[in-house]
Protein backbone atom coordinates (compact mmCIF):
# COMPACT_ATOMS: atom_id res chain seq x y z
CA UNK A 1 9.85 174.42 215.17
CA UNK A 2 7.37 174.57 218.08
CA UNK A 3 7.83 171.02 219.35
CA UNK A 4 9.87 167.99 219.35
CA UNK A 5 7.44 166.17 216.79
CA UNK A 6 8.85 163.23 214.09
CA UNK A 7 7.16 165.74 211.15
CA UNK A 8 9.73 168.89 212.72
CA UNK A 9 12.81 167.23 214.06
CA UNK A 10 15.45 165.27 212.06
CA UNK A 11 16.81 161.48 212.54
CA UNK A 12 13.61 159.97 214.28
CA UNK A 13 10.03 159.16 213.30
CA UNK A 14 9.49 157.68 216.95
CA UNK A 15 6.22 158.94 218.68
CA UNK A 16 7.83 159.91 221.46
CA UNK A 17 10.84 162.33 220.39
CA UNK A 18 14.53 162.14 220.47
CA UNK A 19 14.22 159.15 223.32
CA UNK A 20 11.86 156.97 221.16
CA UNK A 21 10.13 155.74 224.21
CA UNK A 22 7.86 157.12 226.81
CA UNK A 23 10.06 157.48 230.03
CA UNK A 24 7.56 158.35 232.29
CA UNK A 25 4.75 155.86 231.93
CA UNK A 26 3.38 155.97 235.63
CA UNK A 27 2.88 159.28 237.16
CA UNK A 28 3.16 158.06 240.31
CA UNK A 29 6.55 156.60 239.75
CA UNK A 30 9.04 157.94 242.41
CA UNK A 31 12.31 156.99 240.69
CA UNK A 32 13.61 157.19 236.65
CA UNK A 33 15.03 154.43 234.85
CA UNK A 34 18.65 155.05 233.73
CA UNK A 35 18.47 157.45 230.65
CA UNK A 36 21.69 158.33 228.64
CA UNK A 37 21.47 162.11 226.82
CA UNK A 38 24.02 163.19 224.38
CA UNK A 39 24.27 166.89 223.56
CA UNK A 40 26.14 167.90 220.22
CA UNK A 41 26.94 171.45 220.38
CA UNK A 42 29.36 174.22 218.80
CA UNK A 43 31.59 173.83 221.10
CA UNK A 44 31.47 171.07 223.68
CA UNK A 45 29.74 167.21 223.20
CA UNK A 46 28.88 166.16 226.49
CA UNK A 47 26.75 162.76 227.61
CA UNK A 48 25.16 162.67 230.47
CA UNK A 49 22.83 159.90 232.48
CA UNK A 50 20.11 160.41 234.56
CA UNK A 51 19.00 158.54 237.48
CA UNK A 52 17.52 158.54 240.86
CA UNK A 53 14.53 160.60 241.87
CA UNK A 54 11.53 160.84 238.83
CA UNK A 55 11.17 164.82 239.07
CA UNK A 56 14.84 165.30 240.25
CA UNK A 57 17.07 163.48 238.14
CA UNK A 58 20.79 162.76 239.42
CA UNK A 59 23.75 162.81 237.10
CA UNK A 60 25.04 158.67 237.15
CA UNK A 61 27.76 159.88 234.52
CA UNK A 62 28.84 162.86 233.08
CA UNK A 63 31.52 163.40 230.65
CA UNK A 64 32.30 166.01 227.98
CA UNK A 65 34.34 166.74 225.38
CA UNK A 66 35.49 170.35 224.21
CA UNK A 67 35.25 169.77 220.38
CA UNK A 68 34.86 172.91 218.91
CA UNK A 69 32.80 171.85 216.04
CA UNK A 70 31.64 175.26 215.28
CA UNK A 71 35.02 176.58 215.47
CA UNK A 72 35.47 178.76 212.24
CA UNK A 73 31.99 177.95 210.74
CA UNK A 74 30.85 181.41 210.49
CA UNK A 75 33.66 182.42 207.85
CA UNK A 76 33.95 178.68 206.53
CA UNK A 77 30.44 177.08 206.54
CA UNK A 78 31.65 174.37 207.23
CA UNK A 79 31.90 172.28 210.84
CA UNK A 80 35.55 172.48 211.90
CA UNK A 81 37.64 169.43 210.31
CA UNK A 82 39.42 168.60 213.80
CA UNK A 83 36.32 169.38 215.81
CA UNK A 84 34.73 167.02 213.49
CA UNK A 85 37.32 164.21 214.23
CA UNK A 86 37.16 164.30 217.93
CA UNK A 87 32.92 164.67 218.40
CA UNK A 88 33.22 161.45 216.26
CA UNK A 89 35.67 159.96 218.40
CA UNK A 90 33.59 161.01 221.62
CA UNK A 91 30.36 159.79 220.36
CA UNK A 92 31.80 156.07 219.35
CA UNK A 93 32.88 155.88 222.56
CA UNK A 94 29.76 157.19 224.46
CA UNK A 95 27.94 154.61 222.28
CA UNK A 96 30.22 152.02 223.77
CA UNK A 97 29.72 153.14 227.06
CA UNK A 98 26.22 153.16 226.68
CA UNK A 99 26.47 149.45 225.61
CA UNK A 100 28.34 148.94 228.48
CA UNK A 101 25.54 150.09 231.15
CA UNK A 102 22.84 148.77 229.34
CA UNK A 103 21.18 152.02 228.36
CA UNK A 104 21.20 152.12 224.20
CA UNK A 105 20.05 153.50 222.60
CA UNK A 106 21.31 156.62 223.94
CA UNK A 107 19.38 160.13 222.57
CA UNK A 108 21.47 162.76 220.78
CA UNK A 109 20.55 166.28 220.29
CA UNK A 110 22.59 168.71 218.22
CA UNK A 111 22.70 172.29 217.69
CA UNK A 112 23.74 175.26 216.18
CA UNK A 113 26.88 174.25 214.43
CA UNK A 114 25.50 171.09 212.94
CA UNK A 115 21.88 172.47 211.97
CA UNK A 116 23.80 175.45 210.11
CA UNK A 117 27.37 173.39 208.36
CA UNK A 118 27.29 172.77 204.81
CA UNK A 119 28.58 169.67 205.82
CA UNK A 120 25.97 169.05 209.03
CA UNK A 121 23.55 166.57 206.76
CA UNK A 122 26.82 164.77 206.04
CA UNK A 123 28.53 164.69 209.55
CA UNK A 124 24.93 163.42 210.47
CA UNK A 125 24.98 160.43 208.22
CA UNK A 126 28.89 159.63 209.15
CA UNK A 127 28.05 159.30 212.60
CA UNK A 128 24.73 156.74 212.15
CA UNK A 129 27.34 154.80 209.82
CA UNK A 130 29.91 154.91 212.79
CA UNK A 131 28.24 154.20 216.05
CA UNK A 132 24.27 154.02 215.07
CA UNK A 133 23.31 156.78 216.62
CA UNK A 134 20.97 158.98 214.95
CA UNK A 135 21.22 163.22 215.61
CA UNK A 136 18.04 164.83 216.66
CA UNK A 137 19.00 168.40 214.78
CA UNK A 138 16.97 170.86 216.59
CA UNK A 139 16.42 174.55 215.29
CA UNK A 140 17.03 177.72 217.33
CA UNK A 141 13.42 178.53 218.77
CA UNK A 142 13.19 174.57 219.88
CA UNK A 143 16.98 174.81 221.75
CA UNK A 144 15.43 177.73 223.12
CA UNK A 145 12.04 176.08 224.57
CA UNK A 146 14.54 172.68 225.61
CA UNK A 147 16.66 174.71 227.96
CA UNK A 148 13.84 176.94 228.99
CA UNK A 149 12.22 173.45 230.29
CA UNK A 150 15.37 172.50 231.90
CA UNK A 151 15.26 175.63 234.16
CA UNK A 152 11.93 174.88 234.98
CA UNK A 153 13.00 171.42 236.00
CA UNK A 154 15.19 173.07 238.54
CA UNK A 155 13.04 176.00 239.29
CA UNK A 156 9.22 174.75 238.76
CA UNK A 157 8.36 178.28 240.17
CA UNK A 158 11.15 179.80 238.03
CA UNK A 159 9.49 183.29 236.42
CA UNK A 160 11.96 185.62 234.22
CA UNK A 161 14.01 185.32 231.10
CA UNK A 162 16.14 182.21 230.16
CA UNK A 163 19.25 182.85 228.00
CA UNK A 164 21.25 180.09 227.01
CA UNK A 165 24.49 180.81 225.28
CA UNK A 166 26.13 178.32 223.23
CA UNK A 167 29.19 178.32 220.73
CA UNK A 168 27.67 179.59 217.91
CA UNK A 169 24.42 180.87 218.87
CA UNK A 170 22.55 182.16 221.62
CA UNK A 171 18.75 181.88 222.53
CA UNK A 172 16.27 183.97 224.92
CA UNK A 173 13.06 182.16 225.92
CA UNK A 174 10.19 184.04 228.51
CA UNK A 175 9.47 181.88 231.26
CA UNK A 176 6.77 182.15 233.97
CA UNK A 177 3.47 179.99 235.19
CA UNK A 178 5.09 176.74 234.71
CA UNK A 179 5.71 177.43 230.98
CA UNK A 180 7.78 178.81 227.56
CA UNK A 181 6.28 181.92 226.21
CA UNK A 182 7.88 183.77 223.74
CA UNK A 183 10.94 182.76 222.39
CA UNK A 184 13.99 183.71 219.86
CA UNK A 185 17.46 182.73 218.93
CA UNK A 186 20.47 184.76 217.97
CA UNK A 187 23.92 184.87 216.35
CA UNK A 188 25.56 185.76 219.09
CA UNK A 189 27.50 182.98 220.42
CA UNK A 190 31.52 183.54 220.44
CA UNK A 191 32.61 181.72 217.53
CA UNK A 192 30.44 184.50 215.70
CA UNK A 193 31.53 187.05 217.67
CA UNK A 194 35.30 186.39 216.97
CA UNK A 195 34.59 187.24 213.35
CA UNK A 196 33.07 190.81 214.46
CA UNK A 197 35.11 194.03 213.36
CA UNK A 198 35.80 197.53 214.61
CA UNK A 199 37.45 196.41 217.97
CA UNK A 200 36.11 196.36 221.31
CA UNK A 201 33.64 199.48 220.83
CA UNK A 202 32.45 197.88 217.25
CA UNK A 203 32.07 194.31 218.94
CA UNK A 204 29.64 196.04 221.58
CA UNK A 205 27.92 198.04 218.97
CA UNK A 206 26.83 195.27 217.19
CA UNK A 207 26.07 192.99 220.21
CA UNK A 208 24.13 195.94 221.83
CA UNK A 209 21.79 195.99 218.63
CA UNK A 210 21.31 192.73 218.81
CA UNK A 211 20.26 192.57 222.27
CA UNK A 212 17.64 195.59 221.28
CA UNK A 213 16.02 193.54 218.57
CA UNK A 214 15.64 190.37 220.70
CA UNK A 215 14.32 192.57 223.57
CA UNK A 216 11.65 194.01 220.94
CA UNK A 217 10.71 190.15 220.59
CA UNK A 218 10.63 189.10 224.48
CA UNK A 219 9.85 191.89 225.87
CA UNK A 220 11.97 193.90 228.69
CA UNK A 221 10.02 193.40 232.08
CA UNK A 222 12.24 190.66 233.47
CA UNK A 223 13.36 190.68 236.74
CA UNK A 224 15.22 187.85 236.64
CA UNK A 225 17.85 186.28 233.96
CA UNK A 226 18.25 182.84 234.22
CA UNK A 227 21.73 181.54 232.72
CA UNK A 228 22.54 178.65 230.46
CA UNK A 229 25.67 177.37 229.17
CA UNK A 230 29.11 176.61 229.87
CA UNK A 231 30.70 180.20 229.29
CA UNK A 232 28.00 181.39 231.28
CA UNK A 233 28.90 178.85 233.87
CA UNK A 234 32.87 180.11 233.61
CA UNK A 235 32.60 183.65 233.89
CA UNK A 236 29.91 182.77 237.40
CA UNK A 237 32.84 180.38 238.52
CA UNK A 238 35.45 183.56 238.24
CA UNK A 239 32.86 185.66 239.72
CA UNK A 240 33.55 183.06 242.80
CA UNK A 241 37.12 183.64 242.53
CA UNK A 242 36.86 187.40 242.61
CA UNK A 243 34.81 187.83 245.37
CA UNK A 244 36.29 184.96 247.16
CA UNK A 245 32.77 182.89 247.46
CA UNK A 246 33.15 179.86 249.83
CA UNK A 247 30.48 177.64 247.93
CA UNK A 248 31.82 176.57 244.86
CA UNK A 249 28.00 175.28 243.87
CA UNK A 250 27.48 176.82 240.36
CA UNK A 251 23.43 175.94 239.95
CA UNK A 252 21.52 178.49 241.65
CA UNK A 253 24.89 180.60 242.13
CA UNK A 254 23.14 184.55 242.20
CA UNK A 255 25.01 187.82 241.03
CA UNK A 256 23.25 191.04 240.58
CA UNK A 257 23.72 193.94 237.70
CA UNK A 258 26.90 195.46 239.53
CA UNK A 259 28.59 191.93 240.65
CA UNK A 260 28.30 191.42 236.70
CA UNK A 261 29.56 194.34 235.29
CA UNK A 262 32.52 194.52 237.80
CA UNK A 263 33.44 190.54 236.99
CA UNK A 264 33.45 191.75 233.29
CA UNK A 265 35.83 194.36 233.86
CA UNK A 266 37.98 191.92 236.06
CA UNK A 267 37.83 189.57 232.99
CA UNK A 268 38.72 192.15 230.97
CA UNK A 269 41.98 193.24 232.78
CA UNK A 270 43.10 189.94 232.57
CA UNK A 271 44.95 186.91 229.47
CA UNK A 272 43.58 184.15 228.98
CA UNK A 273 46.36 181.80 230.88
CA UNK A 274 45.51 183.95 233.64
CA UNK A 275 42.00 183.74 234.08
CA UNK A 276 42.47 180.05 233.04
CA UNK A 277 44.84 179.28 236.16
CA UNK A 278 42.56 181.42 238.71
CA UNK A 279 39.01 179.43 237.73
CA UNK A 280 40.21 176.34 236.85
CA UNK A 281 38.81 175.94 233.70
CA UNK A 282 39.76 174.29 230.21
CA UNK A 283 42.20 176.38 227.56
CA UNK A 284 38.99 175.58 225.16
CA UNK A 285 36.73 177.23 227.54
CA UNK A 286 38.51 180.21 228.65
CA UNK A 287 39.46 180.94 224.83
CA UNK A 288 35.73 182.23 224.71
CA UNK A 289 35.03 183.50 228.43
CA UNK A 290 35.58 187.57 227.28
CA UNK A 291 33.80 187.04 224.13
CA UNK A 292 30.95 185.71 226.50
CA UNK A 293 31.49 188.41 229.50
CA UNK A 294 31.22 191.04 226.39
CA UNK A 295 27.37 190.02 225.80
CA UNK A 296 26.79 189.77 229.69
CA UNK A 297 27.25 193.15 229.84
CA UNK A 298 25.35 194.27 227.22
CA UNK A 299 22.16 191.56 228.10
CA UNK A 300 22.26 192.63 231.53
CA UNK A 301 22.33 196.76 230.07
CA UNK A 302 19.88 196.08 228.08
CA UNK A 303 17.19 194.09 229.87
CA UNK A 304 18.25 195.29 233.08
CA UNK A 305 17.51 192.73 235.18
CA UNK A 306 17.25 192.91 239.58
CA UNK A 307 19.10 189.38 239.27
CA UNK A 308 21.17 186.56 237.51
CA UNK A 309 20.92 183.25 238.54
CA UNK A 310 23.22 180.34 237.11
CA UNK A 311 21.22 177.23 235.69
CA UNK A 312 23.36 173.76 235.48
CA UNK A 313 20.04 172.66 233.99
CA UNK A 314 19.81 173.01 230.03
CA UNK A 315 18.82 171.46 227.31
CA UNK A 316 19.33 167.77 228.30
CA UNK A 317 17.09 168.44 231.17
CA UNK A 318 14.50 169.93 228.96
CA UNK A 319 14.45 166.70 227.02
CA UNK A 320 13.21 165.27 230.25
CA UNK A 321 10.88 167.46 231.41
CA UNK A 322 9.12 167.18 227.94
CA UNK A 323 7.62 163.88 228.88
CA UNK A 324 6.92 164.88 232.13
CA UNK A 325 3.26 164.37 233.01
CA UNK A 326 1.66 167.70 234.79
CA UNK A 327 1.05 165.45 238.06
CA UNK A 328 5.04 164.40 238.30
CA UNK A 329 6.07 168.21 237.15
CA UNK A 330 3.90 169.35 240.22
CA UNK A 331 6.03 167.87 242.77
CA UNK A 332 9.07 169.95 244.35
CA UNK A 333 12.16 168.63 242.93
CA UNK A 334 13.98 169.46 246.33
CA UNK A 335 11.43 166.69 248.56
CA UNK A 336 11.20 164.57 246.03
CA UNK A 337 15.34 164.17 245.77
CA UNK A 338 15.43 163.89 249.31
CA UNK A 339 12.60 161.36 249.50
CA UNK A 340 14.96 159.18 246.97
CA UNK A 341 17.78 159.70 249.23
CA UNK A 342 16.17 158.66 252.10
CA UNK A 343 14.64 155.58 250.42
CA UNK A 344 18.18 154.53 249.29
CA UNK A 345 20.71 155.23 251.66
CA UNK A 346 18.29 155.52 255.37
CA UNK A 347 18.30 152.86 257.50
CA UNK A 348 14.51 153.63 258.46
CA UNK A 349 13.10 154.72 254.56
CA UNK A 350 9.68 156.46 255.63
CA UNK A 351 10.59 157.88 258.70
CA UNK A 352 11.66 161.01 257.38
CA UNK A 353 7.36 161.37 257.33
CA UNK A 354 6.80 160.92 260.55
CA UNK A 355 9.95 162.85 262.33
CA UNK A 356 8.66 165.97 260.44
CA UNK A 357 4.80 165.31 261.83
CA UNK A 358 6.52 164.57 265.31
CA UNK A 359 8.29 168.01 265.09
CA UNK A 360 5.98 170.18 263.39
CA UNK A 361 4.66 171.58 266.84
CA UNK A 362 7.95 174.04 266.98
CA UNK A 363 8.06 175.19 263.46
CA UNK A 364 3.95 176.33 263.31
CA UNK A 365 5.20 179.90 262.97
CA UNK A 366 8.07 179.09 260.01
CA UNK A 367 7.31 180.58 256.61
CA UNK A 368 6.48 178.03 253.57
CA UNK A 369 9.71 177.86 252.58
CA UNK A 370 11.37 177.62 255.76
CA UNK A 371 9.24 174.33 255.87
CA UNK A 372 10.48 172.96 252.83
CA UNK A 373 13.76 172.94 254.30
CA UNK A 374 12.66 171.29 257.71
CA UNK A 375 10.81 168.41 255.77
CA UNK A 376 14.13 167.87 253.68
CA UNK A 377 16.26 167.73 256.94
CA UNK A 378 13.98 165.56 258.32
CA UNK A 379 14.38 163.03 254.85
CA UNK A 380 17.71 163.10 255.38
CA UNK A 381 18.65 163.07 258.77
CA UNK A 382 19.99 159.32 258.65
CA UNK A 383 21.34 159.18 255.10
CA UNK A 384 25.00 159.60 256.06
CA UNK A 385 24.70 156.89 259.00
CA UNK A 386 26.98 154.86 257.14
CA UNK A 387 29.46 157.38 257.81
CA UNK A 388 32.65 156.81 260.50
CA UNK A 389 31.18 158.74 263.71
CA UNK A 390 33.45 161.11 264.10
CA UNK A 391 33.34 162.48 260.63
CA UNK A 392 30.09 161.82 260.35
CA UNK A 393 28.46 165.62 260.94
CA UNK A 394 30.78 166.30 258.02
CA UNK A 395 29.24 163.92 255.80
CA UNK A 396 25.93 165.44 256.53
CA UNK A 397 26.84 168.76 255.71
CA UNK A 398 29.01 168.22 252.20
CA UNK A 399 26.03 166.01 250.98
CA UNK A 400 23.61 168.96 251.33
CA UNK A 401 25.29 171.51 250.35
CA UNK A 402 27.47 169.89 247.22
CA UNK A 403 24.70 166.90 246.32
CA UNK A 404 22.69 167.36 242.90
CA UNK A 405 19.64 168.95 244.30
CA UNK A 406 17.38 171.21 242.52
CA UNK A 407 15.02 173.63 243.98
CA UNK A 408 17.04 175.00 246.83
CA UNK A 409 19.44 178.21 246.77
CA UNK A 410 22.63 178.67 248.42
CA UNK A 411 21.56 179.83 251.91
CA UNK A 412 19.17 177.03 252.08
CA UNK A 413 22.10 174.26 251.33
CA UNK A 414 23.91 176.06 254.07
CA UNK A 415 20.94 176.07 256.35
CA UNK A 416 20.08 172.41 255.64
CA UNK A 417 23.78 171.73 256.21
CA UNK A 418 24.29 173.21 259.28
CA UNK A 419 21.06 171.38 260.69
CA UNK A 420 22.15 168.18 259.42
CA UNK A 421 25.45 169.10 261.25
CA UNK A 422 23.97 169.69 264.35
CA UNK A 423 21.97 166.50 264.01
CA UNK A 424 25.06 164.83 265.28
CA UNK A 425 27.35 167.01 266.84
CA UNK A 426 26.70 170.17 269.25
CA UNK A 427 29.87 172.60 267.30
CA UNK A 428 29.44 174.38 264.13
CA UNK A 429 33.28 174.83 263.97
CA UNK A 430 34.84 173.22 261.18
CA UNK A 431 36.86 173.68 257.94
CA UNK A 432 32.95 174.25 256.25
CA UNK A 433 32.84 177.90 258.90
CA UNK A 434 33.53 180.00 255.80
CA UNK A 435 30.44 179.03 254.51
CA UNK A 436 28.35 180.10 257.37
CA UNK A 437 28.95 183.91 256.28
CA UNK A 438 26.10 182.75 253.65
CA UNK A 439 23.66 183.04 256.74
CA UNK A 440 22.68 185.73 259.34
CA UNK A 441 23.60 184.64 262.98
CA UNK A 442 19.37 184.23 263.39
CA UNK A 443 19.44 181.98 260.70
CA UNK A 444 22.32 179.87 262.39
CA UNK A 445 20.34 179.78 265.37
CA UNK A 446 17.39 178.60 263.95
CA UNK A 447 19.47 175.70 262.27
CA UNK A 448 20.82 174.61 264.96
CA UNK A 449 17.21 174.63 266.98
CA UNK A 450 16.26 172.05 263.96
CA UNK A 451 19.58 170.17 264.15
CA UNK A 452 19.16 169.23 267.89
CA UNK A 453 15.20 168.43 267.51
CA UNK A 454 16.17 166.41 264.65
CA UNK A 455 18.96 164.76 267.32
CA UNK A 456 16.01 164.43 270.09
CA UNK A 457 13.45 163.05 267.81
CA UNK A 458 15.27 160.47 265.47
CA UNK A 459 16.28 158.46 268.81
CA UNK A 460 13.46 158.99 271.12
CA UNK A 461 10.81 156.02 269.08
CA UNK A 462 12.69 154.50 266.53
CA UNK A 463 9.16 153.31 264.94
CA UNK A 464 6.43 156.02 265.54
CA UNK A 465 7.60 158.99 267.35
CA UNK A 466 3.99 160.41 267.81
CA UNK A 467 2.85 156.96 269.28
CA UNK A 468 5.13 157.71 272.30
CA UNK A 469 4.25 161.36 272.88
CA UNK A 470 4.13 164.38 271.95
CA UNK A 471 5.19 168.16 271.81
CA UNK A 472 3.67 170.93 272.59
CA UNK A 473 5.63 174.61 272.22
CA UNK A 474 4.79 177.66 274.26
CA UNK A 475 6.85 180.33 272.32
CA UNK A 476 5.50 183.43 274.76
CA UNK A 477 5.37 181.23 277.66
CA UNK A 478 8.84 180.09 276.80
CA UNK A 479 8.33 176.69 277.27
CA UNK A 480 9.19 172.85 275.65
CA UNK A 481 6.37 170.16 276.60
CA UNK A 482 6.94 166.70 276.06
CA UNK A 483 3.75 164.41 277.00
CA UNK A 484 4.23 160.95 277.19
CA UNK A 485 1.94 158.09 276.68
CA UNK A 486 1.91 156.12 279.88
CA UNK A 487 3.22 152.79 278.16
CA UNK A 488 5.92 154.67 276.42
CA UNK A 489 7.48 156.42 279.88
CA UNK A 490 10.98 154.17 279.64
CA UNK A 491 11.45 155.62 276.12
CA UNK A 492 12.67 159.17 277.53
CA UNK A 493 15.95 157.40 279.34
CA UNK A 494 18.99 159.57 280.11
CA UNK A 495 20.07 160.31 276.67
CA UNK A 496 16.74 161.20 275.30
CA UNK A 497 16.46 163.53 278.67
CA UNK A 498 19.67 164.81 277.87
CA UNK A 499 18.78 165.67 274.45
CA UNK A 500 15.80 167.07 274.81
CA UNK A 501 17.35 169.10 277.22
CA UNK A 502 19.51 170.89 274.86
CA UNK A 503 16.51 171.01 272.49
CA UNK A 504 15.38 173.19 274.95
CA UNK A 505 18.25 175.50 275.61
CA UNK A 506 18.64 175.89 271.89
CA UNK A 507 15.33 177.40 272.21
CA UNK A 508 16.07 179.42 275.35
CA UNK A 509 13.19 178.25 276.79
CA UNK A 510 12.07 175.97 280.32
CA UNK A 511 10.98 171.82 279.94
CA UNK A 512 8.17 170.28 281.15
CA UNK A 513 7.65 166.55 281.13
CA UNK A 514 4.22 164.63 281.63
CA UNK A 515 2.64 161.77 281.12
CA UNK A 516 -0.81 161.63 279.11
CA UNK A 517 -3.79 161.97 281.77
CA UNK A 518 -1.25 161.91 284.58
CA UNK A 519 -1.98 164.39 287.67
CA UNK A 520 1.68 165.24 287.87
CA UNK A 521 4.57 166.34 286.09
CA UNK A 522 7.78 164.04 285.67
CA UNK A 523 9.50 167.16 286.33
CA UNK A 524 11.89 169.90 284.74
């Protein structure tokens, strides 16, 4: 199955998909109607709705449901009888909820365990009877492609291997250019695996061979392995634990080769109740988390990767990336989030714009993605105003470094937090300090350069900060000009003076003050 098409795909004859509807009708919409996705897998059913920013979606609900219908299905053929009860039972009751916010029809995509059960076509038919929603069954190659998409939702620049790893399967898809290459699926999700002989040496055997043949199919130059899936996301969230990681962020979370293997033997020293207590997770989870660490080892022997990177984005995302015009996939998920933000919760939407043109004069030197990060702190520099003062700086950095934003890594939520921080307050001490390890002391310094010319130029022209004055920065001269326009001189009052005077000793450099065609300086 190469695309979601009515001819290929089960349970609709819509033209457009699984969602029956075109969702992105304008291109140069900024924001997404509410869209409800349910995804039926081996092991979890899980709803989700979007909203918020177009080419940044935020999660309005999420809720999930370990079922375990693929449970036994390898020895059986059949979907597990209890796990069959309870996806039931979660899916009448997402359909009511879905009734509830106004959003049905919702779209429901399942996977391995119901595309392969004896008893899928029927489980299919019991549900439309139940709660009238139709299953999109998807084959291997096409859950493949979905989640591939959903990284790139994330990651638009995203270049490397996807593998997402579900109960019963797990599928490999070649990513790069803005597109799914080559793709393939695989038997090895846990629920297989538990049926695999010979002990721990025999289970590796046979995964290892696996893992050959699928790298015969997508190749082996990958520097990068992009992971989706909830055991992927569990064995990331005890790689946290082990090495004591003070972001508990899973998207974009990084290990390399050696920070796998050495989680996998951790896992492997350790039960189940355990490893369940130390990350937190489910008992239906952690059941399968050393089945799952056993083929991280081997995929990350075998293709050999310089990096892992964590996805939260999967399949459901994919869905919404496939009606994604080119123009709307174009735009950086990480702006356009913030520009939704700002639009929502600022008390000034559109200002964001012209604080970054104001401030650009300091940051002509920064690298492309350095700027990325200074236009996003300048979208968001009021979004927390609604925030009690004194906890305020707080608020500021928790929203950017814990707030559903794709596009930016770890360090750069840090580094946009710590800006944000020093937006409001002068201190970077805090309970958040653990965090700051994430950065290199010149990287703190340069955050809190932005922070306090974010400070300076959010309250120095509430309107049009360029139609006041302007800045001019002498980096080997080591010196901060601020030129007024002559009808704008009572704007720079005491507490703009005083913060543009720690501006400048953030930047270790000298003031100057003048207004525009003026003979003489207002002085240091």
């Amino acid at each position: 199955m190469d695309t979601l098409t009515p001819a290929t795909a089960a349970g609709s004859t819509e033209e457009w998909g699984p969602f029956g509807r075109p969702l992105f009708e304008d291109p140069s919409a900024r924001a997404l109607s509410r869209v409800g996705v349910v995804d039926v897998g081996s092991n979890s059913v899980r709803m989700v709705v979007f909203d918020g920013a177009a080419r940044s979606p935020a999660y309005f609900y999420n809720e999930k449901v370990m079922c375990g219908l693929g449970a036994g299905l390898a020895t059986s053929g059949r979907l597990n009888p209890r796990g069959r009860e309870r996806a039931l039972a979660a899916l009448k009751r997402f359909a009511l909820l879905a009734e509830g916010m106004k959003i049905a029809p919702l779209t429901v995509v399942a996977t391995a365990a119901v595309r392969e059960a004896e008893d899928g076509a029927e489980f299919r038919e019991e549900v439309l009877k139940e709660t009238g929603l139709s299953l999109w069954v998807i084959d291997g190659a096409e859950e493949a492609r979905l989640s591939a998409q959903g990284v790139l939702l994330g990651w638009p620049e995203a270049s490397g291997l996807v593998c997402d790893i579900g109960g019963s399967s797990m599928e490999l898809a070649v990513i790069g250019d803005g597109k799914v290459h080559a793709r393939v699926t695989s038997p090895l999700g846990p629920f297989r695996l538990q049926q695999v002989g010979g002990g721990k040496k025999g289970l590796r055997r046979h995964i290892s061979e696996i893992l050959v043949g699928l790298r015969d199919q997508v190749g082996k130059d990958h520097d990068r392995i992009y992971l989706v899936g909830g055991s992927w996301r569990a064995i990331a969230r005890l790689d946290m634990v082990r090495q004591n990681y003070p972001l508990t962020v899973l998207h974009e979370y990084r290990m390399s080769p050696k920070a796998v293997r050495d989680t996998c033997d951790w896992i492997g020293d350790r039960d189940v109740a355990t490893l369940r207590g130390e990350g937190g997770l489910s008992s239906e989870r952690v059941e399968l988390v050393p089945l799952a660490s056993e083929v991280l080892r081997e995929l990350v022997k075998t293709f050999r990767p310089q990096e892992i990177d964590i996805s939260s984005y999967g399949i459901r995302e994919g869905l919404l990336y496939e009606q994604m015009p080119e123009r709307l996939r174009q735009r950086d998920p990480l702006i356009e989030a913030c520009r939704f933000a700002e639009a929502q919760s600022a008390r000034l939407p559109g200002f964001g714009k012209k604080l970054y043109a104001f401030l650009q004069p300091l940051f002509k030197s920064a690298s492309k993605e350095r700027k990325r990060l200074i236009k996003a702190a300048c979208l968001l520099h009021d979004t927390a105003w609604r925030a009690h003062p004194d906890y305020r700086a707080e608020a500021c950095f928790d929203n950017a470094t814990r707030a559903n934003l794709g596009g930016l890594d770890h360090k750069g939520r840090v580094f946009l937090g710590l800006a944000l921080m020093h937006r409001y307050k002068n201190s970077r001490n805090g309970k958040m300090g653990g965090m700051f390890r994430l950065l290199s002391e010149k990287e703190m310094q340069e955050a809190e350069v932005l922070g306090k010319a974010l400070r300076f130029g959010a309250m120095f022209a509430v309107e049009h900060p360029e139609s006041a004055g302007a800045l001019k920065f002498y980096p080997k001269k080591k010196m901060l000009e601020l030129i007024l326009q002559p009808e704008m001189q009572a704007l720079f009052g005491e507490v703009a003076q005083s913060r543009f005077a720690a501006l400048a000793q953030a930047l270790k450099v000298e003031t100057r003050v003048r207004v525009k065609n003026a003979r003489q300086d207002l002085g240091e």
